[in-house]
Each structure stands twice: as structure tokens, then as C-alpha cells.
PDB file of N, CA and C in Angstrom:
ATOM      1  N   UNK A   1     -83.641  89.629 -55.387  1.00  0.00           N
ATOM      2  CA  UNK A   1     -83.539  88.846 -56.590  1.00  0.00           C
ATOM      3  C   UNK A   1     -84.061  89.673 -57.770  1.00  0.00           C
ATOM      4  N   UNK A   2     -83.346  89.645 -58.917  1.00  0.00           N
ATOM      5  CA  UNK A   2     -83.959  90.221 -60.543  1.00  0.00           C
ATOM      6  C   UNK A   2     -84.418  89.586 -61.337  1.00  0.00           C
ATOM      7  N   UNK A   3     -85.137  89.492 -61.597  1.00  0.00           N
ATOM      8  CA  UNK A   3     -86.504  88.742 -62.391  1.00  0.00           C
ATOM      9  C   UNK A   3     -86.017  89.475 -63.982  1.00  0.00           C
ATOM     10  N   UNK A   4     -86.192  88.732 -64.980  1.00  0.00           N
ATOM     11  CA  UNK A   4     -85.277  88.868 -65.969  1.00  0.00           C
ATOM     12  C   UNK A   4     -86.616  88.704 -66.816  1.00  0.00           C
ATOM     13  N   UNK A   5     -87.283  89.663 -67.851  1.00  0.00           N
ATOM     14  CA  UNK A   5     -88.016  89.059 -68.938  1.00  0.00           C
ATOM     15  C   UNK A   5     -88.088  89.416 -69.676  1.00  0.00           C
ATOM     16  N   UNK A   6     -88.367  88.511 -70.671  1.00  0.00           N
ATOM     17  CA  UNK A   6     -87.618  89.462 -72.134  1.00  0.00           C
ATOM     18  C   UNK A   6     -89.020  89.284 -72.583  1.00  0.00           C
ATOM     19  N   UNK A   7     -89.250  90.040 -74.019  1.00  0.00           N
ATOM     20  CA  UNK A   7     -90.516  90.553 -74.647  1.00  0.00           C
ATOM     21  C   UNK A   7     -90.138  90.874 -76.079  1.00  0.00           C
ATOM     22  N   UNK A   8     -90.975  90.518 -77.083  1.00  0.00           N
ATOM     23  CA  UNK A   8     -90.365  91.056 -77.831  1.00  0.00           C
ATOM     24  C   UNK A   8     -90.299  92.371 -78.449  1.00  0.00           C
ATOM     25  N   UNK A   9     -89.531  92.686 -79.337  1.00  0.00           N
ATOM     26  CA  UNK A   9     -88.980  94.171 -79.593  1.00  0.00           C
ATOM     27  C   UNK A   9     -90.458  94.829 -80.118  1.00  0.00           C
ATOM     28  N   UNK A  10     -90.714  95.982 -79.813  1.00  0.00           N
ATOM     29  CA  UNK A  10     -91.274  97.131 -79.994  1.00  0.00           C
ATOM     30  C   UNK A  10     -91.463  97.466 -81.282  1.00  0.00           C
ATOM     31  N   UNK A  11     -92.701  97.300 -81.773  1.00  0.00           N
ATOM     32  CA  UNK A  11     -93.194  97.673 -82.930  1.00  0.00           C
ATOM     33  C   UNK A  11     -92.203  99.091 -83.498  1.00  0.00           C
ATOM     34  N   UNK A  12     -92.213  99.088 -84.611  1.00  0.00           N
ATOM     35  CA  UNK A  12     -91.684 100.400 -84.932  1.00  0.00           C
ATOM     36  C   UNK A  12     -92.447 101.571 -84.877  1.00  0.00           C
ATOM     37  N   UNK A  13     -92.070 102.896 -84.275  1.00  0.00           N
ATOM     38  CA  UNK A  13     -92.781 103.930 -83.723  1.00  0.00           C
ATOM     39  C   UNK A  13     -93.277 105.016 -85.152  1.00  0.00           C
ATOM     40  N   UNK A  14     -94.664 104.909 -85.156  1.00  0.00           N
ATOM     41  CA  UNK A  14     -94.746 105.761 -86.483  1.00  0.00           C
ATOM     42  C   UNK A  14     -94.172 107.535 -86.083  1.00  0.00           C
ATOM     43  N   UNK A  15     -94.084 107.654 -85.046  1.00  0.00           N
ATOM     44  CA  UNK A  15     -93.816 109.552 -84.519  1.00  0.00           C
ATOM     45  C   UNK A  15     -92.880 110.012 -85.228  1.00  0.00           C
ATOM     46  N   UNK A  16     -92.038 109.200 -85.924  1.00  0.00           N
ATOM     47  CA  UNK A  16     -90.457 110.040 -86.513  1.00  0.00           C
ATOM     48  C   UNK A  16     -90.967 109.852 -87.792  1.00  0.00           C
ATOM     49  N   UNK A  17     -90.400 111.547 -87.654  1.00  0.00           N
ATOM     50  CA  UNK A  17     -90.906 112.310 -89.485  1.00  0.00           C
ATOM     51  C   UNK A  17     -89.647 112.586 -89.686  1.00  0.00           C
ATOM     52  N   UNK A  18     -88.135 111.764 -89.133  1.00  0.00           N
ATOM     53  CA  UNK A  18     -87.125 112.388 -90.454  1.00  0.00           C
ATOM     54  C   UNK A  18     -87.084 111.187 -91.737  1.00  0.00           C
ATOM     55  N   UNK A  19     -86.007 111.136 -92.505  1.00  0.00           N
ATOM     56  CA  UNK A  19     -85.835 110.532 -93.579  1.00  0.00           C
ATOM     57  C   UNK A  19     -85.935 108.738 -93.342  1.00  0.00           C
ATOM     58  N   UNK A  20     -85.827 108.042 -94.235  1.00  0.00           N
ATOM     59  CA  UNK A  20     -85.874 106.860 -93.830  1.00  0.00           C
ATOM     60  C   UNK A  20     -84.600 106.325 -94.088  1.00  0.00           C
ATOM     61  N   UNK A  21     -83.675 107.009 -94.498  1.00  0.00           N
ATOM     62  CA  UNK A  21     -82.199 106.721 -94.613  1.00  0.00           C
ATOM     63  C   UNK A  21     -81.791 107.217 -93.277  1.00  0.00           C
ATOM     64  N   UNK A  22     -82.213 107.735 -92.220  1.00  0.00           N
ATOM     65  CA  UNK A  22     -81.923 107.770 -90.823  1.00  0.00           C
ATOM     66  C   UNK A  22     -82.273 106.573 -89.895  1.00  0.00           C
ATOM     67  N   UNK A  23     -81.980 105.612 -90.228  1.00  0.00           N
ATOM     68  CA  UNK A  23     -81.664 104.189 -89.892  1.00  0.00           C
ATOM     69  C   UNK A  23     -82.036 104.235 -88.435  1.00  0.00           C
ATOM     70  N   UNK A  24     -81.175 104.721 -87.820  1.00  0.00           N
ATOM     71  CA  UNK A  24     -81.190 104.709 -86.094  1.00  0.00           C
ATOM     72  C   UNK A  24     -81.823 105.890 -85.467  1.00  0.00           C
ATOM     73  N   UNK A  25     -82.604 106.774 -86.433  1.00  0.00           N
ATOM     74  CA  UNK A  25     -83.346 107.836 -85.786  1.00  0.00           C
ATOM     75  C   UNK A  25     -82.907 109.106 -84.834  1.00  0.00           C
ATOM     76  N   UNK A  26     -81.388 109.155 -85.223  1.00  0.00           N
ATOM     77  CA  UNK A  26     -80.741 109.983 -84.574  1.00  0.00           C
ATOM     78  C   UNK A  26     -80.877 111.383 -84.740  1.00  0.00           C
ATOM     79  N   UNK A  27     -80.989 111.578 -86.281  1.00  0.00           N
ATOM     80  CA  UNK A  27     -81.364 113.167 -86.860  1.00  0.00           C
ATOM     81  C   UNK A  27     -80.317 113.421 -87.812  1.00  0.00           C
ATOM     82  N   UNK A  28     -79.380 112.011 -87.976  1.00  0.00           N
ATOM     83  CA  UNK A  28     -78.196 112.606 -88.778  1.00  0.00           C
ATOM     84  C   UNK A  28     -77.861 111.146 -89.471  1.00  0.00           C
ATOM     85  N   UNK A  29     -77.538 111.448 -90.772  1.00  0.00           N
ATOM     86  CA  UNK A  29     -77.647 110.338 -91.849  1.00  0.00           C
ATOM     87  C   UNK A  29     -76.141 109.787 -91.575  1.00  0.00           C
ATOM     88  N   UNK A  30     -75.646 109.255 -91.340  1.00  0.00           N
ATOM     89  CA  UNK A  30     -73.855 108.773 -90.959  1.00  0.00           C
ATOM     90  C   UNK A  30     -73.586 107.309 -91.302  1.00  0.00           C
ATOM     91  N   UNK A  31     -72.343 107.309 -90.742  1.00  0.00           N
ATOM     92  CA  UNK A  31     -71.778 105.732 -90.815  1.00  0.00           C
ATOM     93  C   UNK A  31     -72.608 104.745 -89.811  1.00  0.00           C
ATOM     94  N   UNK A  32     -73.060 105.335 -88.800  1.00  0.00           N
ATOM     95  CA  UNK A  32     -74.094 104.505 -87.898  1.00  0.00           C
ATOM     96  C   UNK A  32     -75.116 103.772 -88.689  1.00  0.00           C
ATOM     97  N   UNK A  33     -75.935 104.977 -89.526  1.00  0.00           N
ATOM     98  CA  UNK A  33     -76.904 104.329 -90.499  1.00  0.00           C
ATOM     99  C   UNK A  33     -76.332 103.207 -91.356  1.00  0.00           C
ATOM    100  N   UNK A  34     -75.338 103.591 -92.075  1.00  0.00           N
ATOM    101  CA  UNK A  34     -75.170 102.311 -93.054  1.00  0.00           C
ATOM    102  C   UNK A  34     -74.486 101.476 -92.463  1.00  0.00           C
ATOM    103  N   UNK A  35     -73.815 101.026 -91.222  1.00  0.00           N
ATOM    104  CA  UNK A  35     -73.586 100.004 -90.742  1.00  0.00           C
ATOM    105  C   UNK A  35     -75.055  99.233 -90.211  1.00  0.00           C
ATOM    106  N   UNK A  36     -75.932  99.640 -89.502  1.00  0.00           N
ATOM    107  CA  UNK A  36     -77.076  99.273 -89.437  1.00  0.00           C
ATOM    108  C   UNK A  36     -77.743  98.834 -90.857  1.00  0.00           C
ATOM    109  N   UNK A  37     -77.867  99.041 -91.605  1.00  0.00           N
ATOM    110  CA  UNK A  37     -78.061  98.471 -93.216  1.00  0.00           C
ATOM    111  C   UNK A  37     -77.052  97.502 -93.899  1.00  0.00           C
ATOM    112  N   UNK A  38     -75.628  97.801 -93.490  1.00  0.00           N
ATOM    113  CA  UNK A  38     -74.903  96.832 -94.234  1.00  0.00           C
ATOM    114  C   UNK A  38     -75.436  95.193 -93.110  1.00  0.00           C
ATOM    115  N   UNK A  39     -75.459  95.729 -91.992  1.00  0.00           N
ATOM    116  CA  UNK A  39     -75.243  93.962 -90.883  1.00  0.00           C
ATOM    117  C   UNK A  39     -76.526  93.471 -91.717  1.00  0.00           C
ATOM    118  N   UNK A  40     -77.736  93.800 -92.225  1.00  0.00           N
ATOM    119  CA  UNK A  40     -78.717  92.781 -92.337  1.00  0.00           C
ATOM    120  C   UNK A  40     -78.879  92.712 -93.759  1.00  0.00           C
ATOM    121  N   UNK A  41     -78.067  93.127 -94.516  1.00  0.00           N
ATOM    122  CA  UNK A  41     -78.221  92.773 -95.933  1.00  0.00           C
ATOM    123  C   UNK A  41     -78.571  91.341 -96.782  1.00  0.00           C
ATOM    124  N   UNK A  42     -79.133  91.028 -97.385  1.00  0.00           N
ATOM    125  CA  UNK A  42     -79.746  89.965 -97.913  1.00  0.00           C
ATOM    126  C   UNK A  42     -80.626  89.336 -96.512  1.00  0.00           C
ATOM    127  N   UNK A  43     -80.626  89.482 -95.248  1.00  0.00           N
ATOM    128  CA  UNK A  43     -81.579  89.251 -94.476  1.00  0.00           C
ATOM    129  C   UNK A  43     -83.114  89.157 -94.917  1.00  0.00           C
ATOM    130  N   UNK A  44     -83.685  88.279 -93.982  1.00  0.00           N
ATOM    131  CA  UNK A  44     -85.645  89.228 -94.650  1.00  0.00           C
ATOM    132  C   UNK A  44     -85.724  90.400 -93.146  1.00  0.00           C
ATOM    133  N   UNK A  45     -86.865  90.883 -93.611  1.00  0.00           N
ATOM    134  CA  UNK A  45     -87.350  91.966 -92.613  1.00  0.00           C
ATOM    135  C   UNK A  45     -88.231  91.687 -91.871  1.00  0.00           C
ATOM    136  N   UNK A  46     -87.379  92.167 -90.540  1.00  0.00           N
ATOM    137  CA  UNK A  46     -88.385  91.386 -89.555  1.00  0.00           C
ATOM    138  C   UNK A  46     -88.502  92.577 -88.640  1.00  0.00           C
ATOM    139  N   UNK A  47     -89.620  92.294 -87.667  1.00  0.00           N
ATOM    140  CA  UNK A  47     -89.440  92.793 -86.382  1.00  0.00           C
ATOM    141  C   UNK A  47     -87.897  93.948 -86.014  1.00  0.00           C
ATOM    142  N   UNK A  48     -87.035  93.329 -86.098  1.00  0.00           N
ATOM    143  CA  UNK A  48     -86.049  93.670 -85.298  1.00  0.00           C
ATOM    144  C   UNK A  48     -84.963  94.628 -86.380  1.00  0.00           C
ATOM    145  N   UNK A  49     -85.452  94.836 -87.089  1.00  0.00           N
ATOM    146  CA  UNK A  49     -84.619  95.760 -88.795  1.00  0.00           C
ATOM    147  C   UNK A  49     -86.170  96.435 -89.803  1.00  0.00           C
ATOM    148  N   UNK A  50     -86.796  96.427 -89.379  1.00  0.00           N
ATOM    149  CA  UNK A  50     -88.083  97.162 -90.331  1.00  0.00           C
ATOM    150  C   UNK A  50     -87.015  98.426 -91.207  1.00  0.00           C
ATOM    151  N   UNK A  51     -86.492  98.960 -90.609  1.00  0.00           N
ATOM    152  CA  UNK A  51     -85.877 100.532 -90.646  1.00  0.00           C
ATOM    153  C   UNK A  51     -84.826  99.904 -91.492  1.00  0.00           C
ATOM    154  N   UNK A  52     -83.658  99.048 -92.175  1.00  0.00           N
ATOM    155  CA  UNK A  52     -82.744  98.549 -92.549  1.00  0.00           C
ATOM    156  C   UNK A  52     -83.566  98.797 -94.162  1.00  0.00           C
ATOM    157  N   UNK A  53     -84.525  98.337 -94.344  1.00  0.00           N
ATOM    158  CA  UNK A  53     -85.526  98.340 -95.769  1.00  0.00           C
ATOM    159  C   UNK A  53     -85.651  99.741 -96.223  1.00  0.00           C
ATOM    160  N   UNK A  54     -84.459 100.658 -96.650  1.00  0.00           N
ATOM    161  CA  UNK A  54     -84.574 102.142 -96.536  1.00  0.00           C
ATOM    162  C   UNK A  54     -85.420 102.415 -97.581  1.00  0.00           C
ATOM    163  N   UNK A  55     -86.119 102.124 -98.916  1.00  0.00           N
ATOM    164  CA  UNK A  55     -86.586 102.237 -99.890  1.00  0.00           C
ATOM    165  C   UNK A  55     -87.753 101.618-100.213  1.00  0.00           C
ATOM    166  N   UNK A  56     -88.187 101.075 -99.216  1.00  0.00           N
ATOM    167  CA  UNK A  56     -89.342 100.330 -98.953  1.00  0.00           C
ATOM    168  C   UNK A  56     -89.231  98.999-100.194  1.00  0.00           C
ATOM    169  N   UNK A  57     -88.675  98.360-100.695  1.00  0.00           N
ATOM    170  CA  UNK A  57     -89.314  97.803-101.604  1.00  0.00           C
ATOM    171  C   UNK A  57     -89.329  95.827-101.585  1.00  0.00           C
ATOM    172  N   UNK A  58     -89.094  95.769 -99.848  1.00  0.00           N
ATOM    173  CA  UNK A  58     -89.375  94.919 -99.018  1.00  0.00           C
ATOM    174  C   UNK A  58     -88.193  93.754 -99.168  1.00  0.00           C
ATOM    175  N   UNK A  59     -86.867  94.686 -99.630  1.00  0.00           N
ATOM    176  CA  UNK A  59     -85.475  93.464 -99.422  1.00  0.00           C
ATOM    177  C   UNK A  59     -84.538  94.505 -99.034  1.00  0.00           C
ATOM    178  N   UNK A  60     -83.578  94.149 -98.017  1.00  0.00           N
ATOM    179  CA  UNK A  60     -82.470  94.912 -97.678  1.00  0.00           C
ATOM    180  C   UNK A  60     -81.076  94.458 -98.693  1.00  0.00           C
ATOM    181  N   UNK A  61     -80.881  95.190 -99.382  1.00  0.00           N
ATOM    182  CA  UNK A  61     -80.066  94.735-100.569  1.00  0.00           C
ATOM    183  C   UNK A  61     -79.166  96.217-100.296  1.00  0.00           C
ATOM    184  N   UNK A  62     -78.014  96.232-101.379  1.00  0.00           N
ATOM    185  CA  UNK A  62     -77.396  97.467-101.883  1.00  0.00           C
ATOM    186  C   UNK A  62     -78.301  98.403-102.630  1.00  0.00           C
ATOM    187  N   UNK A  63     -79.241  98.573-102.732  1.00  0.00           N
ATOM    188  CA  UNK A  63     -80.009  99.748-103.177  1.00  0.00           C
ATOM    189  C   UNK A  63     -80.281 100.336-101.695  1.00  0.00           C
ATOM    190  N   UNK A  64     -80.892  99.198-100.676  1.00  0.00           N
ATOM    191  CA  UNK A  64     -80.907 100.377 -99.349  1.00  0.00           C
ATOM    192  C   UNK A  64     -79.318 101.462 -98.950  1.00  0.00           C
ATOM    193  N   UNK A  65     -78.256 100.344 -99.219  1.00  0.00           N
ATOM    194  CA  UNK A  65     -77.414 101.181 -98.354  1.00  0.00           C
ATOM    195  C   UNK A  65     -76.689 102.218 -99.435  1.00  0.00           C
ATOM    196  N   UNK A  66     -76.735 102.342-100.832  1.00  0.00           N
ATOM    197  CA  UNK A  66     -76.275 103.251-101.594  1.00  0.00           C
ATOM    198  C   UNK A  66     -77.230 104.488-101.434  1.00  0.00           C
ATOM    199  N   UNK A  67     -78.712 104.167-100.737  1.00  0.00           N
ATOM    200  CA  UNK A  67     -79.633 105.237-100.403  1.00  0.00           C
ATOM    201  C   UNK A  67     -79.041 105.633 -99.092  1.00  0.00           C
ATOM    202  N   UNK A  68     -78.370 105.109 -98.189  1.00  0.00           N
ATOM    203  CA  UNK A  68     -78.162 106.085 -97.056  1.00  0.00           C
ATOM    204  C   UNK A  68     -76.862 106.549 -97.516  1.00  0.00           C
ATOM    205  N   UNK A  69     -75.965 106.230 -98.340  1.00  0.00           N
ATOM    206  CA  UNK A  69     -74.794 106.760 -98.928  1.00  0.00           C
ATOM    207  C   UNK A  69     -74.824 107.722 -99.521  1.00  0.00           C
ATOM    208  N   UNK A  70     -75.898 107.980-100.001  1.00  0.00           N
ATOM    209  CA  UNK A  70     -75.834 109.175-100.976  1.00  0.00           C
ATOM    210  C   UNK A  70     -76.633 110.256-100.335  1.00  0.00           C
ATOM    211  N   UNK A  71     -76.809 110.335 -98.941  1.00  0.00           N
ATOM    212  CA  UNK A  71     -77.595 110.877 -98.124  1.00  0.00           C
ATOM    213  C   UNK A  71     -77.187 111.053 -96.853  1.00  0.00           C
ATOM    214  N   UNK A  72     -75.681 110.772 -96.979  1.00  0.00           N
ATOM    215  CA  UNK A  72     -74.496 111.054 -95.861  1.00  0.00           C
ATOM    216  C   UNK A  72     -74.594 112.628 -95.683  1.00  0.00           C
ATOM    217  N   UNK A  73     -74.193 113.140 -94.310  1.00  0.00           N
ATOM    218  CA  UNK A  73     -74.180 114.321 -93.949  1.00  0.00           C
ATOM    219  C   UNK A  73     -75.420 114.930 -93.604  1.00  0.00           C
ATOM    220  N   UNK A  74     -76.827 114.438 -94.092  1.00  0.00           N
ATOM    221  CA  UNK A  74     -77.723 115.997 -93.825  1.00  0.00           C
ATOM    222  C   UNK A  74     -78.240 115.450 -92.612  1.00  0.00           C
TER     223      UNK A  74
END
């Protein structure tokens, strides 16, 4: 039998020193990132999107995702 338990999500890990427009922590600023920013837009920040708030200024709006837009490629 599998015993099923859920917990909740994992604090966000302070160890990653790349950009904060690297959304998903991959190493590369892409369409991954700003789809991860566009799904929670006007959302609040919770637990489960800390990283979506690319500009810190505690709302996921179009200022986060024009910051991972303009920060496509590196």
C-alpha cells in the first residue's frame, strides 16, 4: 500500500545567486520564466510563486513580466 502525504511547499531556497528574472531557476531567462509570471499575475504572493514577484515590490503585475522580457536570452 502507498501512503500519500502532502506537505506544504518548500520555503524558497536562499542558495541561488542567479537573477531574479530566472523564475524557475534554470540558469536561463526564457519563455518558461515569463509563463511562470504571466499564470499568477494580479495574484497575491504566496508560498507557492514568491519567485513570480521579479522586482520585489510585493505585486505580480506587468512590471514583473516586462522585467523577465527584457532579460530574455542571458
Amino acid at each position: 500500500m502507498i501512503k500519500v502525504v502532502e506537505r506544504a511547499p518548500a520555503a524558497p531556497s536562499d542558495d541561488f545567486t542567479g537573477p531574479a528574472w530566472d523564475v524557475n531557476k534554470d540558469g536561463e531567462v526564457n519563455i518558461f520564466d515569463m509563463i511562470l509570471v504571466s499564470k499568477d499575475l494580479g495574484k497575491p504572493i504566496d508560498e507557492a510563486n514568491p519567485r513570480a514577484d521579479v522586482n520585489g515590490d510585493g505585486v505580480i503585475n506587468i512590471l514583473d513580466l516586462t522585467t523577465v522580457a527584457n532579460n530574455m536570452g542571458e
